[in-house]
N, C-alpha and C. Protein backbone atom coordinates (compact mmCIF):
# COMPACT_ATOMS: atom_id res chain seq x y z
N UNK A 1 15.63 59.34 7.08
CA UNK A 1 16.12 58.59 5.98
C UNK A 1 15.70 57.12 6.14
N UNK A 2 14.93 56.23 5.35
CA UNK A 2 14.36 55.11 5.18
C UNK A 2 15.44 54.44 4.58
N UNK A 3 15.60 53.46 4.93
CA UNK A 3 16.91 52.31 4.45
C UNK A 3 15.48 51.47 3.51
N UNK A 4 16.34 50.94 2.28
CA UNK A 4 15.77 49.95 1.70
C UNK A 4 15.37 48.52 2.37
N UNK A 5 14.16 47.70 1.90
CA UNK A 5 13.50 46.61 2.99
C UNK A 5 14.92 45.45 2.38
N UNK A 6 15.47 44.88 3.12
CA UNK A 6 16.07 43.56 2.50
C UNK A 6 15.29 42.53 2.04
N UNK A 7 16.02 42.26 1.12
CA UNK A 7 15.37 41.08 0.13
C UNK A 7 15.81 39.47 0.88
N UNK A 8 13.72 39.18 0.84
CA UNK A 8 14.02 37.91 1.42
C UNK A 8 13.80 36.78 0.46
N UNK A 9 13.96 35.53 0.63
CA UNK A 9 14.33 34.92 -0.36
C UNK A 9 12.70 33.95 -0.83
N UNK A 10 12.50 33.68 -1.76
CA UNK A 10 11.63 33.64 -2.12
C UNK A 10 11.00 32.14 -1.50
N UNK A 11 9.54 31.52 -0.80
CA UNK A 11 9.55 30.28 -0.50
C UNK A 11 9.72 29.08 -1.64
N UNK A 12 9.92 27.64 -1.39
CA UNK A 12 9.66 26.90 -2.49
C UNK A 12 8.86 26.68 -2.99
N UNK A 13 8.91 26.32 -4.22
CA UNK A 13 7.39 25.97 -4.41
C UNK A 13 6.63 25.37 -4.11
N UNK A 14 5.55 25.29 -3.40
CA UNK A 14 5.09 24.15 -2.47
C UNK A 14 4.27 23.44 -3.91
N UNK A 15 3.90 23.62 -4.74
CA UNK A 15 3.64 22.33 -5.95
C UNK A 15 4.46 21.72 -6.13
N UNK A 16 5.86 22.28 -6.28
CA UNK A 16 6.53 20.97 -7.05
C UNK A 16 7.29 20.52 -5.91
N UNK A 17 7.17 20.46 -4.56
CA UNK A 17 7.46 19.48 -3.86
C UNK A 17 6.07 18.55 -3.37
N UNK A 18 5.47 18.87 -3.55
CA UNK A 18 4.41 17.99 -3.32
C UNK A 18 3.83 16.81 -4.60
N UNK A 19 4.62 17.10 -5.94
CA UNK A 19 4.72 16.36 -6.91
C UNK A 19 5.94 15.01 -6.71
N UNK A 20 6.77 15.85 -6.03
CA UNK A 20 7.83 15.08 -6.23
C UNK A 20 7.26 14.02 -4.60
N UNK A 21 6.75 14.30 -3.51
CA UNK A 21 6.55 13.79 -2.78
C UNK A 21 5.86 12.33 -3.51
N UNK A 22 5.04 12.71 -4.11
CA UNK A 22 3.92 12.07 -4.48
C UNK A 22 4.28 10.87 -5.60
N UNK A 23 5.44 11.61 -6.13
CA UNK A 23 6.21 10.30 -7.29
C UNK A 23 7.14 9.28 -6.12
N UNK A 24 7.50 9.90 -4.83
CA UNK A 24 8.06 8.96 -3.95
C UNK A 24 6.87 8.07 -3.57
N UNK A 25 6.11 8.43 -2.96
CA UNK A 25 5.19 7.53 -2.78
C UNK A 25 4.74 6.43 -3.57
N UNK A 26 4.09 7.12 -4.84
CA UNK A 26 3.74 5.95 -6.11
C UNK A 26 4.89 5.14 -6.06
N UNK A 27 6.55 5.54 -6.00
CA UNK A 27 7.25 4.77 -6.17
C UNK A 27 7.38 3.27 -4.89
N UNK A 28 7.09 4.24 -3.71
CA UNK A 28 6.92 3.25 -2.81
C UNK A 28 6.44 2.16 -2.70
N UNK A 29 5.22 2.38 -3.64
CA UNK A 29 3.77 1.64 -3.18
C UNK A 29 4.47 0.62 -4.43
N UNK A 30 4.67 1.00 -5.34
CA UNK A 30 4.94 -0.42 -6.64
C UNK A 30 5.66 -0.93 -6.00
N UNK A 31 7.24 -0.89 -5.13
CA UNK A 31 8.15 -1.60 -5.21
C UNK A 31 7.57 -2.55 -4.05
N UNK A 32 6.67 -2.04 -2.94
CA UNK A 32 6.17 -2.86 -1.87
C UNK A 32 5.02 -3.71 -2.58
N UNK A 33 3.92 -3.46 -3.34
CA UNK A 33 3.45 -4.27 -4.34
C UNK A 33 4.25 -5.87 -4.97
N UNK A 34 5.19 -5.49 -5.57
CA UNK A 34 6.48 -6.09 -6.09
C UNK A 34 6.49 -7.07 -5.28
N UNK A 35 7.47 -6.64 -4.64
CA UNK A 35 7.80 -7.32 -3.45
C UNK A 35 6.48 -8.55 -3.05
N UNK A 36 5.48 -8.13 -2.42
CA UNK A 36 4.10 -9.03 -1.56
C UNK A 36 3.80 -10.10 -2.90
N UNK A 37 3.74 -9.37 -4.07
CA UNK A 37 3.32 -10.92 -5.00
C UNK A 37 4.96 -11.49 -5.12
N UNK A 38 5.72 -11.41 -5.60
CA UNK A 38 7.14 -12.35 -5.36
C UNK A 38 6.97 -12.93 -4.60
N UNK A 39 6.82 -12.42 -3.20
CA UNK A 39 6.84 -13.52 -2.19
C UNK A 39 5.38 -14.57 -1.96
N UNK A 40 4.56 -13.89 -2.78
CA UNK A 40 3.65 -15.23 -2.12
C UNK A 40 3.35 -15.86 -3.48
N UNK A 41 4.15 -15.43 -4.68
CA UNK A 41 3.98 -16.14 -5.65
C UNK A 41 2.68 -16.50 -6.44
N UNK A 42 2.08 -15.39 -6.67
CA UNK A 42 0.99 -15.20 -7.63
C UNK A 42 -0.07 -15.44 -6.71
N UNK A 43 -0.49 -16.12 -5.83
CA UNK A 43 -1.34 -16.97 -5.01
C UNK A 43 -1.57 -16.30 -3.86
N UNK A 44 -3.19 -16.57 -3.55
CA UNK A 44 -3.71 -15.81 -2.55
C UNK A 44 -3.73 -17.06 -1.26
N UNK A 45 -3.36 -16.08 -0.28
CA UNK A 45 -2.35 -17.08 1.43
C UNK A 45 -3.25 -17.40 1.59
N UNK A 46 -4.81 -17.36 1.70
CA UNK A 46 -6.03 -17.77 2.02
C UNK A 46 -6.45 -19.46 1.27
N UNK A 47 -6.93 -19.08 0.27
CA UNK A 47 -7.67 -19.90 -0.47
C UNK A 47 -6.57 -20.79 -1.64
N UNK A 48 -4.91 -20.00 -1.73
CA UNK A 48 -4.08 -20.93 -2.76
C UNK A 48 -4.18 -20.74 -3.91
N UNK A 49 -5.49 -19.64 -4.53
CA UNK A 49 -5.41 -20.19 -6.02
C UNK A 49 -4.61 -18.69 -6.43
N UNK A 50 -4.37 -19.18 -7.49
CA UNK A 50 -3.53 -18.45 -8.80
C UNK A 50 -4.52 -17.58 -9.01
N UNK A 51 -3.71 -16.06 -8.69
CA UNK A 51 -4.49 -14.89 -8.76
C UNK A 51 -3.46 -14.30 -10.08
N UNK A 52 -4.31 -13.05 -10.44
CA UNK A 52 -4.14 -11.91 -11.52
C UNK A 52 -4.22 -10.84 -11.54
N UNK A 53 -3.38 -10.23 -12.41
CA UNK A 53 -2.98 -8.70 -12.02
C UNK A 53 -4.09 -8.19 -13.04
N UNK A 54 -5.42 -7.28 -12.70
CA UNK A 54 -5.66 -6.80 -13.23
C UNK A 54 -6.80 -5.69 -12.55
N UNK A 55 -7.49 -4.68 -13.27
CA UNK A 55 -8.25 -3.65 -12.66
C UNK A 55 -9.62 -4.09 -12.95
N UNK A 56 -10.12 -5.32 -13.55
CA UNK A 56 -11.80 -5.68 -13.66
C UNK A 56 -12.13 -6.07 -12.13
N UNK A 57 -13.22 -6.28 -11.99
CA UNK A 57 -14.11 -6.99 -10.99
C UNK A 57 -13.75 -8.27 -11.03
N UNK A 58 -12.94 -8.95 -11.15
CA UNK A 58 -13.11 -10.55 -11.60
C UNK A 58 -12.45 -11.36 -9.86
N UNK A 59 -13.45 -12.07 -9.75
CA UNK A 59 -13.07 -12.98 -8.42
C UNK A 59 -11.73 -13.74 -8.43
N UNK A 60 -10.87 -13.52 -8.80
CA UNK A 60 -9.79 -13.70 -9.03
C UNK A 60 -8.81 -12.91 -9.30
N UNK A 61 -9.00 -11.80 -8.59
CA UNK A 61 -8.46 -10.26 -9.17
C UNK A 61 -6.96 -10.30 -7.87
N UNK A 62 -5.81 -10.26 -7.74
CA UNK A 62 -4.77 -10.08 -6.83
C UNK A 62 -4.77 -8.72 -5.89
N UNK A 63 -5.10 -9.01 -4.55
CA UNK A 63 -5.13 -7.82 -4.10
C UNK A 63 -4.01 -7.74 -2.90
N UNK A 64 -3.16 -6.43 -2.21
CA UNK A 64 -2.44 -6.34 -1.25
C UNK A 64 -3.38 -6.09 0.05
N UNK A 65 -3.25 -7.04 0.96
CA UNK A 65 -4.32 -6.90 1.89
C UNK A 65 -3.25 -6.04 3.10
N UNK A 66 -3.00 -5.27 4.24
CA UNK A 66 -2.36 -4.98 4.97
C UNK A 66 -3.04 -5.64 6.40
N UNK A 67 -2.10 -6.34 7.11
CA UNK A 67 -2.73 -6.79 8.29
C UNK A 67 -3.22 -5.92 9.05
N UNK A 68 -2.52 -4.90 9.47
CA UNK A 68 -2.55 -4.25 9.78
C UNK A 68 -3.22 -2.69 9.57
N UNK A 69 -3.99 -1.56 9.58
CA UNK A 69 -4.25 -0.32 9.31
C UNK A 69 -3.45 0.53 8.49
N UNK A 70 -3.52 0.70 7.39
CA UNK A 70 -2.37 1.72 6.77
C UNK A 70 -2.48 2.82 7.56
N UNK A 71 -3.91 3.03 8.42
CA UNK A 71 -3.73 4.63 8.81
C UNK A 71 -3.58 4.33 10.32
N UNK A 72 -3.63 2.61 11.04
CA UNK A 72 -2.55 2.40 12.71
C UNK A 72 -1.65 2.11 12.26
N UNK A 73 -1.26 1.86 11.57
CA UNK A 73 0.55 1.88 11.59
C UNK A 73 1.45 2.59 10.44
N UNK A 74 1.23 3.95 10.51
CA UNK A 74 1.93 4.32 9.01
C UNK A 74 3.46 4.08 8.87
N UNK A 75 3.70 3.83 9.73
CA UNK A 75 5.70 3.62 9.61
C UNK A 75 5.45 2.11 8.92
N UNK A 76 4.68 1.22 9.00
CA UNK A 76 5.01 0.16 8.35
C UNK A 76 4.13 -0.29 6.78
N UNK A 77 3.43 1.12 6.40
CA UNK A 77 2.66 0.94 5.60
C UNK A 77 3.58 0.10 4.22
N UNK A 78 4.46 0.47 4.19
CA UNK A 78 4.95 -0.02 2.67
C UNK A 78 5.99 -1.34 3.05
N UNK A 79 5.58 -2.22 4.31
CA UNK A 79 6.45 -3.55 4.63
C UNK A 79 5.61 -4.15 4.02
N UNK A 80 6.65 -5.24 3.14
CA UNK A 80 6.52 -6.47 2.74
C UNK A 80 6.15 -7.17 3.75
N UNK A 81 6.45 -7.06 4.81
CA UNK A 81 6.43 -8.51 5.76
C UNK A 81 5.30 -8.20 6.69
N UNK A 82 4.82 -6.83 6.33
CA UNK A 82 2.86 -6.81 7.03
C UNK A 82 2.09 -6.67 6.19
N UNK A 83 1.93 -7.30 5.29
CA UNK A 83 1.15 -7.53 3.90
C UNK A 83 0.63 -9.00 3.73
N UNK A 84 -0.01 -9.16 2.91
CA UNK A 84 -0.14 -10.75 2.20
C UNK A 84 -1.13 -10.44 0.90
N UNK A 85 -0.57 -11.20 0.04
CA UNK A 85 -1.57 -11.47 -1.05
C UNK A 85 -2.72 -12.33 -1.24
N UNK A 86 -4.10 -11.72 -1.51
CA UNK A 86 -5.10 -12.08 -1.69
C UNK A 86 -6.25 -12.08 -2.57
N UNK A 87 -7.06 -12.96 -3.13
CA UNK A 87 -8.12 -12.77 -3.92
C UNK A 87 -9.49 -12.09 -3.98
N UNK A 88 -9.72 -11.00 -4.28
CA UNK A 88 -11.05 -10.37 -4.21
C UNK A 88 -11.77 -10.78 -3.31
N UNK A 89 -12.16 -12.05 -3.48
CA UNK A 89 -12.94 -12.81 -2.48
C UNK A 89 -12.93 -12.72 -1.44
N UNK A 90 -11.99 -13.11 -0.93
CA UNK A 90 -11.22 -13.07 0.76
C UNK A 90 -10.66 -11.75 1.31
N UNK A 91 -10.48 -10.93 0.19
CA UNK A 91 -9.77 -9.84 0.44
C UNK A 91 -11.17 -9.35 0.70
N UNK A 92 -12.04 -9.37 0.48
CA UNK A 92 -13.97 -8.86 1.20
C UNK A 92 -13.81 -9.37 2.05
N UNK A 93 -13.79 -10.72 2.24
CA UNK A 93 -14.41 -11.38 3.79
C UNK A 93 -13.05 -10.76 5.06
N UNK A 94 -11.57 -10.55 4.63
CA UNK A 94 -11.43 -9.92 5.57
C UNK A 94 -11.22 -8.78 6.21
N UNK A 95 -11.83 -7.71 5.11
CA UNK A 95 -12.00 -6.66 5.35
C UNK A 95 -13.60 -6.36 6.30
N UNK A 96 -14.33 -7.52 6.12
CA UNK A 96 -15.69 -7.66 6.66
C UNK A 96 -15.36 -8.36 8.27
N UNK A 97 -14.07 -8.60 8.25
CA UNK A 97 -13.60 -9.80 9.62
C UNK A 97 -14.49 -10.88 9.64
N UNK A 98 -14.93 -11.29 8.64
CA UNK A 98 -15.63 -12.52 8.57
C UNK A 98 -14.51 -13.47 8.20
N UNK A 99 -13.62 -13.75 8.01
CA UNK A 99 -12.28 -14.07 8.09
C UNK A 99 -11.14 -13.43 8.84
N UNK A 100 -9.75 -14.71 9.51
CA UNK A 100 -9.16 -13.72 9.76
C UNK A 100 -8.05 -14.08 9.31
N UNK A 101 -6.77 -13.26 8.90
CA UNK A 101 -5.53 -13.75 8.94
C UNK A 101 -4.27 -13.72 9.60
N UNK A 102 -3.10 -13.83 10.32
CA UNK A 102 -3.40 -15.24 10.08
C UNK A 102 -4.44 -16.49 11.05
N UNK A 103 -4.78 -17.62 10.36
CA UNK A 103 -6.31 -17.74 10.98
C UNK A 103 -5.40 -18.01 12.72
N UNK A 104 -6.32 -17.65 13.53
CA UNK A 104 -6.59 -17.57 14.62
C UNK A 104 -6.23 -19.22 15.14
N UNK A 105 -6.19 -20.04 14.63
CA UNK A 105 -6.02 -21.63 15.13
C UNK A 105 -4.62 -21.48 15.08
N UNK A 106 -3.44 -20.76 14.53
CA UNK A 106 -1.98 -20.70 14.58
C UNK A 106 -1.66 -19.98 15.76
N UNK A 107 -2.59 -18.76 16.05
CA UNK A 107 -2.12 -18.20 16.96
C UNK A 107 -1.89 -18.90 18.25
């Protein structure tokens, strides 16, 4: 006599947690965004000038620079306080380390 198989319970859906992961994240990333221009107040820590929020090429474009590696330090990827705001410009030269921040004469 064969007993019936018990019913196991079905897994989650692994899409819609990986949606919802993914709206945490986006959410992450704006409010740490937020945050880095508030605090440096439109203006790139480098060069001072009055930057802009936008998606063109324009040398004056506002970018979140991370001092640090988003992929060496992921526990601090979404700190305000290892960030700085910067202009296209500089945000090249120090991704090139042809600049550094903060400059090296403070240290």
């Amino acid at each position: 006599m064969l007993s019936k198989p018990i019913p196991q319970p079905k897994p989650s859906a692994r899409l819609a947690d990986r949606i919802q992961y993914k709206k945490q994240r986006e959410e992450q990333a704006r409010v740490f965004k937020a945050a880095v221009w508030s605090r440096d107040k439109n203006r790139c820590v480098v060069c001072h000038k009055v930057v802009k929020r936008t998606l063109g090429l324009d040398p004056l474009r506002g970018e979140v620079h991370h001092l640090r590696g988003r992929h060496v330090d992921p526990a601090a990827r979404f700190d305000p306080n290892r960030a700085v705001l910067v202009c296209l410009q500089d945000h090249l030269r120090l991704t090139r380390r042809e600049i550094f921040w903060p400059p090296r004469s403070i240290l």
